[in-house]
C-alpha atoms as a PDB file:
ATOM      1  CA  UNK A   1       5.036   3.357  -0.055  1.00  0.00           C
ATOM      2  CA  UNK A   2       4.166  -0.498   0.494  1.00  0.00           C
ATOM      3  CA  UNK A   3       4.916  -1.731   3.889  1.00  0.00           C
ATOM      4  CA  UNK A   4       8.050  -4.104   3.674  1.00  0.00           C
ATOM      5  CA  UNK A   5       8.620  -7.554   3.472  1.00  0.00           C
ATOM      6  CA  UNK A   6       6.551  -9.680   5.773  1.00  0.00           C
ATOM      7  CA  UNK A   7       6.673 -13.340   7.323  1.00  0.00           C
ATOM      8  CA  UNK A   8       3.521 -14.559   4.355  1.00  0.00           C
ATOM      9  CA  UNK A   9       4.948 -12.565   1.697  1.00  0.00           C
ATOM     10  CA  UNK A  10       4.732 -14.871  -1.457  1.00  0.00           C
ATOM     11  CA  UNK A  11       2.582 -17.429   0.747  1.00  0.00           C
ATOM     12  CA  UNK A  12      -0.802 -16.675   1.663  1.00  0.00           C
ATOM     13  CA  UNK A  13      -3.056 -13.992   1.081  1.00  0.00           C
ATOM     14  CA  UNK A  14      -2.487 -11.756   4.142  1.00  0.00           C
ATOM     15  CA  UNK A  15      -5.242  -9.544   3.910  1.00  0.00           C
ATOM     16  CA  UNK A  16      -6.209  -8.148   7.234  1.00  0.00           C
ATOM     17  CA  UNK A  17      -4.718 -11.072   9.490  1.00  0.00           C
ATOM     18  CA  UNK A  18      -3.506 -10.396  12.929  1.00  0.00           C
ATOM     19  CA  UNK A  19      -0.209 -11.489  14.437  1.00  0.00           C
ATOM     20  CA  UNK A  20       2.008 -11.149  10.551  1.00  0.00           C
ATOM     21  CA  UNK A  21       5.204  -9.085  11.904  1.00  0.00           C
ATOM     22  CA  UNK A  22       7.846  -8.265   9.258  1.00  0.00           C
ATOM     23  CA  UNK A  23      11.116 -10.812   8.510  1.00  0.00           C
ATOM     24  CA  UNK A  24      14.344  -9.612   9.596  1.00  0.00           C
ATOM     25  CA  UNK A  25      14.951  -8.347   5.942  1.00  0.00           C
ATOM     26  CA  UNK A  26      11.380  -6.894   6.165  1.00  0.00           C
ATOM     27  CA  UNK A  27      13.402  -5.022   9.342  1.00  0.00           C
ATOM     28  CA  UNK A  28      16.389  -3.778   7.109  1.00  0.00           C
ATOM     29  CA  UNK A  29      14.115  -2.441   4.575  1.00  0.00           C
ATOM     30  CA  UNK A  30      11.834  -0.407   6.835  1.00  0.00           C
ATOM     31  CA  UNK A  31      15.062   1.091   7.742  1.00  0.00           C
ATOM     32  CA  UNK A  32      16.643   1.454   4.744  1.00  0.00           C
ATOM     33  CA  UNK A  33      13.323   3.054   3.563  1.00  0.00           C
ATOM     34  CA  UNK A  34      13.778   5.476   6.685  1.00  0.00           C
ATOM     35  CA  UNK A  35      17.691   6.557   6.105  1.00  0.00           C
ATOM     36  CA  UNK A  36      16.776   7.034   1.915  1.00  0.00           C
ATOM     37  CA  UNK A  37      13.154   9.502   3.183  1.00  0.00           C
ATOM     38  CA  UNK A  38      15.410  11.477   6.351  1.00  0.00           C
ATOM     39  CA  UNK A  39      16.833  13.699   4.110  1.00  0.00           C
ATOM     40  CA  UNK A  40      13.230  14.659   2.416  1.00  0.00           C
ATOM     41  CA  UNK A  41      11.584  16.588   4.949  1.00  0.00           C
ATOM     42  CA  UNK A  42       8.383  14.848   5.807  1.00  0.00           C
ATOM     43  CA  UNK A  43       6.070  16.469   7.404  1.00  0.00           C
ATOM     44  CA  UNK A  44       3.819  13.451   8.343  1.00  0.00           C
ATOM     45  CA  UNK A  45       3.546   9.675   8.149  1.00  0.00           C
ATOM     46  CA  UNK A  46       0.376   8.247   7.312  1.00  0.00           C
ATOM     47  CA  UNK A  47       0.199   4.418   7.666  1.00  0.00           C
ATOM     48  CA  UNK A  48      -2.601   1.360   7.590  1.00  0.00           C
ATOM     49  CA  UNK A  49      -3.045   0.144  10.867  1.00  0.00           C
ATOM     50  CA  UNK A  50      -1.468  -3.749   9.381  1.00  0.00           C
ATOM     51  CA  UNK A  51       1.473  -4.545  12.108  1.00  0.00           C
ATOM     52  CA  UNK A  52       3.676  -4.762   8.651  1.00  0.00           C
ATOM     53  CA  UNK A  53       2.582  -1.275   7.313  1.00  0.00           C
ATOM     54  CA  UNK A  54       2.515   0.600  11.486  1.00  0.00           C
ATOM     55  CA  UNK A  55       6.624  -1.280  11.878  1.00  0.00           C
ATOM     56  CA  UNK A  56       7.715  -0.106   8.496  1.00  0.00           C
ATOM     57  CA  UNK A  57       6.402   3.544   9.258  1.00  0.00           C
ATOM     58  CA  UNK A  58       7.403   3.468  12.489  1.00  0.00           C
ATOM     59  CA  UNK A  59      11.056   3.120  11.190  1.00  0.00           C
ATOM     60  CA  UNK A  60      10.299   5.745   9.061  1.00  0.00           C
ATOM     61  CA  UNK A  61       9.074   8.069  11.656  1.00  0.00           C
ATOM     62  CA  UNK A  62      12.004   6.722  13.775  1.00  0.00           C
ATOM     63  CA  UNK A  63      14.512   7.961  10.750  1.00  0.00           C
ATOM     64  CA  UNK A  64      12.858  11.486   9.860  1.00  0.00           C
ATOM     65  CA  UNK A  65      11.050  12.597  12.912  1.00  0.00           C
ATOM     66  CA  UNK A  66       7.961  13.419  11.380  1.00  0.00           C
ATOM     67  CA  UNK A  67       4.980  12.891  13.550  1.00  0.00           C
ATOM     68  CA  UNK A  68       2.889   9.173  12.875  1.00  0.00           C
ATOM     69  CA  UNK A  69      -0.969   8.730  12.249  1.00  0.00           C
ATOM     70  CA  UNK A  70      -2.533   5.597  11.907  1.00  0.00           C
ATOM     71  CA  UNK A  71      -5.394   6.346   8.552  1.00  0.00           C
ATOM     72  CA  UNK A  72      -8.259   3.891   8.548  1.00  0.00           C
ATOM     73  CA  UNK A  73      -8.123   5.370   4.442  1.00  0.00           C
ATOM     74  CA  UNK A  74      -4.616   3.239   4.129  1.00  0.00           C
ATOM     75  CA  UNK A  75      -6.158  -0.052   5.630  1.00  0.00           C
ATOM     76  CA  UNK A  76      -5.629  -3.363   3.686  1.00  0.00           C
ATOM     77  CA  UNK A  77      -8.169  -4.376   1.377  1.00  0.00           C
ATOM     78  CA  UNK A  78     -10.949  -6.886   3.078  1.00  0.00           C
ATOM     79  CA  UNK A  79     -10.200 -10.128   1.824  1.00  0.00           C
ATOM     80  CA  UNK A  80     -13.017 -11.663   3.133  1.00  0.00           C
ATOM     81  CA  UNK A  81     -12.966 -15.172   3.146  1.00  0.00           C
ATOM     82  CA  UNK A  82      -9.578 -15.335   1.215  1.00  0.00           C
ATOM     83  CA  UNK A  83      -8.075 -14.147   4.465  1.00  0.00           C
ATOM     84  CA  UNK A  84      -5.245 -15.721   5.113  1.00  0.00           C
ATOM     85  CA  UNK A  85      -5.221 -18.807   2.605  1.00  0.00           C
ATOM     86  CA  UNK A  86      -2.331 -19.667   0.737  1.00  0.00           C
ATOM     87  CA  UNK A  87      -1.868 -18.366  -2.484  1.00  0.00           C
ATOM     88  CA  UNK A  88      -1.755 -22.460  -3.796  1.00  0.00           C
ATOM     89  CA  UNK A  89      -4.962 -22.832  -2.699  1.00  0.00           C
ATOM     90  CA  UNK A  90      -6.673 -20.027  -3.893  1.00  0.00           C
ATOM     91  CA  UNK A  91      -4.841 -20.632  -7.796  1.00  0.00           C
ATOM     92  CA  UNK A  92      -7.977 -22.139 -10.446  1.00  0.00           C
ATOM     93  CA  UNK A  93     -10.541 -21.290  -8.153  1.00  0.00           C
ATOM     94  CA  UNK A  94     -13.291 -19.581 -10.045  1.00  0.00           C
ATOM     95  CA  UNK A  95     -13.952 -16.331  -8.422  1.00  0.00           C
ATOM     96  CA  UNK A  96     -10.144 -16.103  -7.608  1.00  0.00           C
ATOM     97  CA  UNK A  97      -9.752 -16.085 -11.170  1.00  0.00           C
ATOM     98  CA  UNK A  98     -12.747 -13.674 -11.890  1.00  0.00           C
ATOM     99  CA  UNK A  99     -10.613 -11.179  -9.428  1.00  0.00           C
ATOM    100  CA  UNK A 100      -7.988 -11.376 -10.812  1.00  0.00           C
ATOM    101  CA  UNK A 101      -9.679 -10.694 -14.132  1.00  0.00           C
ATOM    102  CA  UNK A 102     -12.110  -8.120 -13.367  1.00  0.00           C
ATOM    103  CA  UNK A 103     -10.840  -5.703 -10.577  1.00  0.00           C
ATOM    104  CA  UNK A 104     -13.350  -3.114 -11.426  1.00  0.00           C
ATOM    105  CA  UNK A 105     -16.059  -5.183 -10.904  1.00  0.00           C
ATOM    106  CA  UNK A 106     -15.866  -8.381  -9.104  1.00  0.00           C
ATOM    107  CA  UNK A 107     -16.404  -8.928  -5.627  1.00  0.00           C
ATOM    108  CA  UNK A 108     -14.537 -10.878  -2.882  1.00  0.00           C
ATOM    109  CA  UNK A 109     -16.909 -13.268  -1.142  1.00  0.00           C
ATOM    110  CA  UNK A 110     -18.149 -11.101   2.174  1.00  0.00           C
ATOM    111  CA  UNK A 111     -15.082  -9.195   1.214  1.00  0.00           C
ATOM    112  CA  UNK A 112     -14.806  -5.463  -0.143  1.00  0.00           C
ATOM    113  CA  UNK A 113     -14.546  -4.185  -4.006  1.00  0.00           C
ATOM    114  CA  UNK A 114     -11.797  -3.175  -5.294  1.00  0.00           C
ATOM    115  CA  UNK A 115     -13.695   0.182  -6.097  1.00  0.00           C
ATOM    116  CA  UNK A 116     -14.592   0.457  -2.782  1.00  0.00           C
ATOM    117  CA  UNK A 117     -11.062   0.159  -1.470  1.00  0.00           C
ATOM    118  CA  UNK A 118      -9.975   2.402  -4.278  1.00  0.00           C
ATOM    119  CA  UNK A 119     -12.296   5.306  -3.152  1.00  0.00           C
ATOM    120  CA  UNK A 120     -11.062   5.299   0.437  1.00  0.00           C
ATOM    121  CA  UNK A 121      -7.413   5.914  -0.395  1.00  0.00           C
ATOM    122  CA  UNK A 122      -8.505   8.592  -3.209  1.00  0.00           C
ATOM    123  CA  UNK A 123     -10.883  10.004  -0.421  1.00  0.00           C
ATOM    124  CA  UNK A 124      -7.643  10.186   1.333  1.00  0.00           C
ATOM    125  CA  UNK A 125      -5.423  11.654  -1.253  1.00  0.00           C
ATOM    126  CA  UNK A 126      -8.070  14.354  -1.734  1.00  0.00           C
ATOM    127  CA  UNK A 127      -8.235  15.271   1.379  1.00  0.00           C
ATOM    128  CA  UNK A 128      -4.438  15.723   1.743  1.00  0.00           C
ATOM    129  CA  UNK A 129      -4.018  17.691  -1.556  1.00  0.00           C
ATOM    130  CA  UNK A 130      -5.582  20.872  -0.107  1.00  0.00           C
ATOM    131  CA  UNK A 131      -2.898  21.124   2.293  1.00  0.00           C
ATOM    132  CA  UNK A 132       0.111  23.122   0.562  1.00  0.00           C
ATOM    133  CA  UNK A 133       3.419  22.203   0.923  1.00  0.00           C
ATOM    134  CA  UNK A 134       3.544  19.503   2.510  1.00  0.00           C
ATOM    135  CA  UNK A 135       5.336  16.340   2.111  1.00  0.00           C
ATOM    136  CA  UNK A 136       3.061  13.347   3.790  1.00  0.00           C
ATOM    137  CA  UNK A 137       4.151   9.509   3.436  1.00  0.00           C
ATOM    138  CA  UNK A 138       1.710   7.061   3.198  1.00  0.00           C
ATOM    139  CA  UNK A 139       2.596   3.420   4.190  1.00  0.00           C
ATOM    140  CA  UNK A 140      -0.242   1.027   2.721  1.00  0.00           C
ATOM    141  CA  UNK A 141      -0.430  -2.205   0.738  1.00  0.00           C
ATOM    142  CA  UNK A 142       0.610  -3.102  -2.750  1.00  0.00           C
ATOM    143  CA  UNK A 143      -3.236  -3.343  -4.171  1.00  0.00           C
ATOM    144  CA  UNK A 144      -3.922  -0.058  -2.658  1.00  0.00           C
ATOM    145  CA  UNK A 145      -1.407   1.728  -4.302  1.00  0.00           C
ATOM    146  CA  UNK A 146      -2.078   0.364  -7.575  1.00  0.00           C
ATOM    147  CA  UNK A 147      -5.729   1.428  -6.954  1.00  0.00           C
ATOM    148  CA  UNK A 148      -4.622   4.797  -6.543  1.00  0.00           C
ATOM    149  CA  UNK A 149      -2.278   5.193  -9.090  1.00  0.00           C
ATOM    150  CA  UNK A 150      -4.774   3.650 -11.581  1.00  0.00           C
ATOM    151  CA  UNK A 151      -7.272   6.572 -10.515  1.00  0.00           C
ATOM    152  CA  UNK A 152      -4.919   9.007 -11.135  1.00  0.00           C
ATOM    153  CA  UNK A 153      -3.757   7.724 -14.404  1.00  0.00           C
ATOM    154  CA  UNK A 154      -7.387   6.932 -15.315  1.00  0.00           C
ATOM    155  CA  UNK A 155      -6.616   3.183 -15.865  1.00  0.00           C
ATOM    156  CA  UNK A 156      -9.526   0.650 -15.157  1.00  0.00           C
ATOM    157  CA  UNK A 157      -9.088  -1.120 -12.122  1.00  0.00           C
ATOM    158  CA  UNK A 158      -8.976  -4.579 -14.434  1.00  0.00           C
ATOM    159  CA  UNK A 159      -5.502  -3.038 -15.193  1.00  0.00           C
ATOM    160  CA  UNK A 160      -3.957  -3.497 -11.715  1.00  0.00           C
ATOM    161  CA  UNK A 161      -1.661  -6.257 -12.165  1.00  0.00           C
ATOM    162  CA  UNK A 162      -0.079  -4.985 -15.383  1.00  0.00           C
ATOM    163  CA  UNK A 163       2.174  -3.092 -13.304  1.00  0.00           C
ATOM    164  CA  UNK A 164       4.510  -4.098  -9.950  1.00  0.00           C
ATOM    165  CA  UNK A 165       4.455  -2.424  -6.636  1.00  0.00           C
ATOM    166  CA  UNK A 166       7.280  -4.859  -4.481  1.00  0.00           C
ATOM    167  CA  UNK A 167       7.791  -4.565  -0.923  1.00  0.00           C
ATOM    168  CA  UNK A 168       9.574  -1.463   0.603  1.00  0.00           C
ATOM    169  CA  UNK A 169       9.165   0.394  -2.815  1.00  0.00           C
ATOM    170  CA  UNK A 170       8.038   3.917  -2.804  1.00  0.00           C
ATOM    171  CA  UNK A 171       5.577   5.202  -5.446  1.00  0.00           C
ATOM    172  CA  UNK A 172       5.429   9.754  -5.698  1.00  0.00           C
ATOM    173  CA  UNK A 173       2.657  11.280  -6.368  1.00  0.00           C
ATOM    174  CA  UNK A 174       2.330  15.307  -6.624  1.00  0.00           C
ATOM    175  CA  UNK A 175      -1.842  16.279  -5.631  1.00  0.00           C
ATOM    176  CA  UNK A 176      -3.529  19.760  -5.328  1.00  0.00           C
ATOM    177  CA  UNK A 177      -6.221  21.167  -5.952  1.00  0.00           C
ATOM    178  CA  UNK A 178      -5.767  20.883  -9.540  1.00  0.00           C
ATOM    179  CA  UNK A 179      -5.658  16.877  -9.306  1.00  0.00           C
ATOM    180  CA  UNK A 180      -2.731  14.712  -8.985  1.00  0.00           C
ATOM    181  CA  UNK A 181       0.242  13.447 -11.094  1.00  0.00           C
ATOM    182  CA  UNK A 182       1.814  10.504 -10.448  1.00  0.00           C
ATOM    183  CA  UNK A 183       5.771  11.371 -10.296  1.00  0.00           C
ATOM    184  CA  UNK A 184       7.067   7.760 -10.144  1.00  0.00           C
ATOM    185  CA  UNK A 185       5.932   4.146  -9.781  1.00  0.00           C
ATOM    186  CA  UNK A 186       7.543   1.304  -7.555  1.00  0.00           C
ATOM    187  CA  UNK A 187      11.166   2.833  -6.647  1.00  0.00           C
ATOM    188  CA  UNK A 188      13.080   0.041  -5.257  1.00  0.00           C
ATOM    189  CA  UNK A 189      16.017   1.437  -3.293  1.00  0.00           C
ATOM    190  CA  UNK A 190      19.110   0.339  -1.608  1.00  0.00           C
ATOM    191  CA  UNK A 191      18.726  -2.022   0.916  1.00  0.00           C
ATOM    192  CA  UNK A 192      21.742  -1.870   2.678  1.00  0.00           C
ATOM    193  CA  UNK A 193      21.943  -2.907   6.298  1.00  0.00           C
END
């Protein structure tokens, strides 16, 4: 699931800034996000180590009991030099634009790749899938879950914005060692207080 809503959310490219805490609404939704997964018997959390992606699992783990890890796999893309300016700024500029345009190939200035980040969390996945049975949430960032839902669906990475992952939503994917499935994309659920 993507980590909920955060204090630049909208703003300014977050990236891998220190100090961004989640918004009292970012609060109630890591909450509501634990009450909806308590009943689905997690056997792990597995979150980015972003303060907005470690509090929104935390309430998670809080909620279900399941035990936390903190997976370098789930980190936030590496901005780069984008990190932390606001999303005005960055609008016309030229390689914002080719990023924007070509995910599968572009490059963030001293920043990572989009395949790069893409490989860690499939890395990830992979890894998990050869454990049966169990049911393991991972809290990362929008971008990353796109990435890994367009390697499962075989999508090019240019594709990533044609589809939304908002704050607080959770995405299922069944993996084994057949491959993975994705289940369902962006599930935006109650956010009652």
């Amino acid at each position: 699931m993507r980590h909920a809503t955060h204090a630049d959310f909208g703003h300014r490219l977050t990236g891998r800034a220190a100090g961004v805490p989640l918004t009292p609404e970012g609060e109630r939704q890591a909450a509501a996000l634990g009450r909806h997964l308590s009943g689905e018997g997690l056997t792990a959390i597995h979150t980015s180590s972003r303060e907005r992606a470690r509090a929104t699992a935390e309430a998670i783990a809080q909620a279900t009991g399941a035990p936390l890890a903190v997976v370098e796999a789930l980190d936030e893309i590496d901005f780069g030099d984008w990190t932390g300016t606001e999303f005005a700024t960055l609008s016309g500029q030229p390689a914002w634009d080719d990023w924007n345009n070509r995910r599968a190939s572009a490059r963030i200035p001293r920043g990572e790749s989009m395949a790069e980040a893409a490989a860690r969390i499939e890395i990830h996945v992979a890894s998990l899938s050869m454990r049966s049975s169990e049911r393991i949430a991972l809290v990362t960032h929008c971008d990353m879950i796109r990435a890994l839902v367009a390697r499962v669906l075989g999508l090019s990475l240019d594709h990533l914005l044609r589809f939304e992952i908002g704050p607080a939503s959770i995405s299922r994917l069944e993996a084994g060692r057949w491959g993975a499935r994705v289940l369902s994309l962006n599930e935006s659920i109650g956010m009652t207080a």
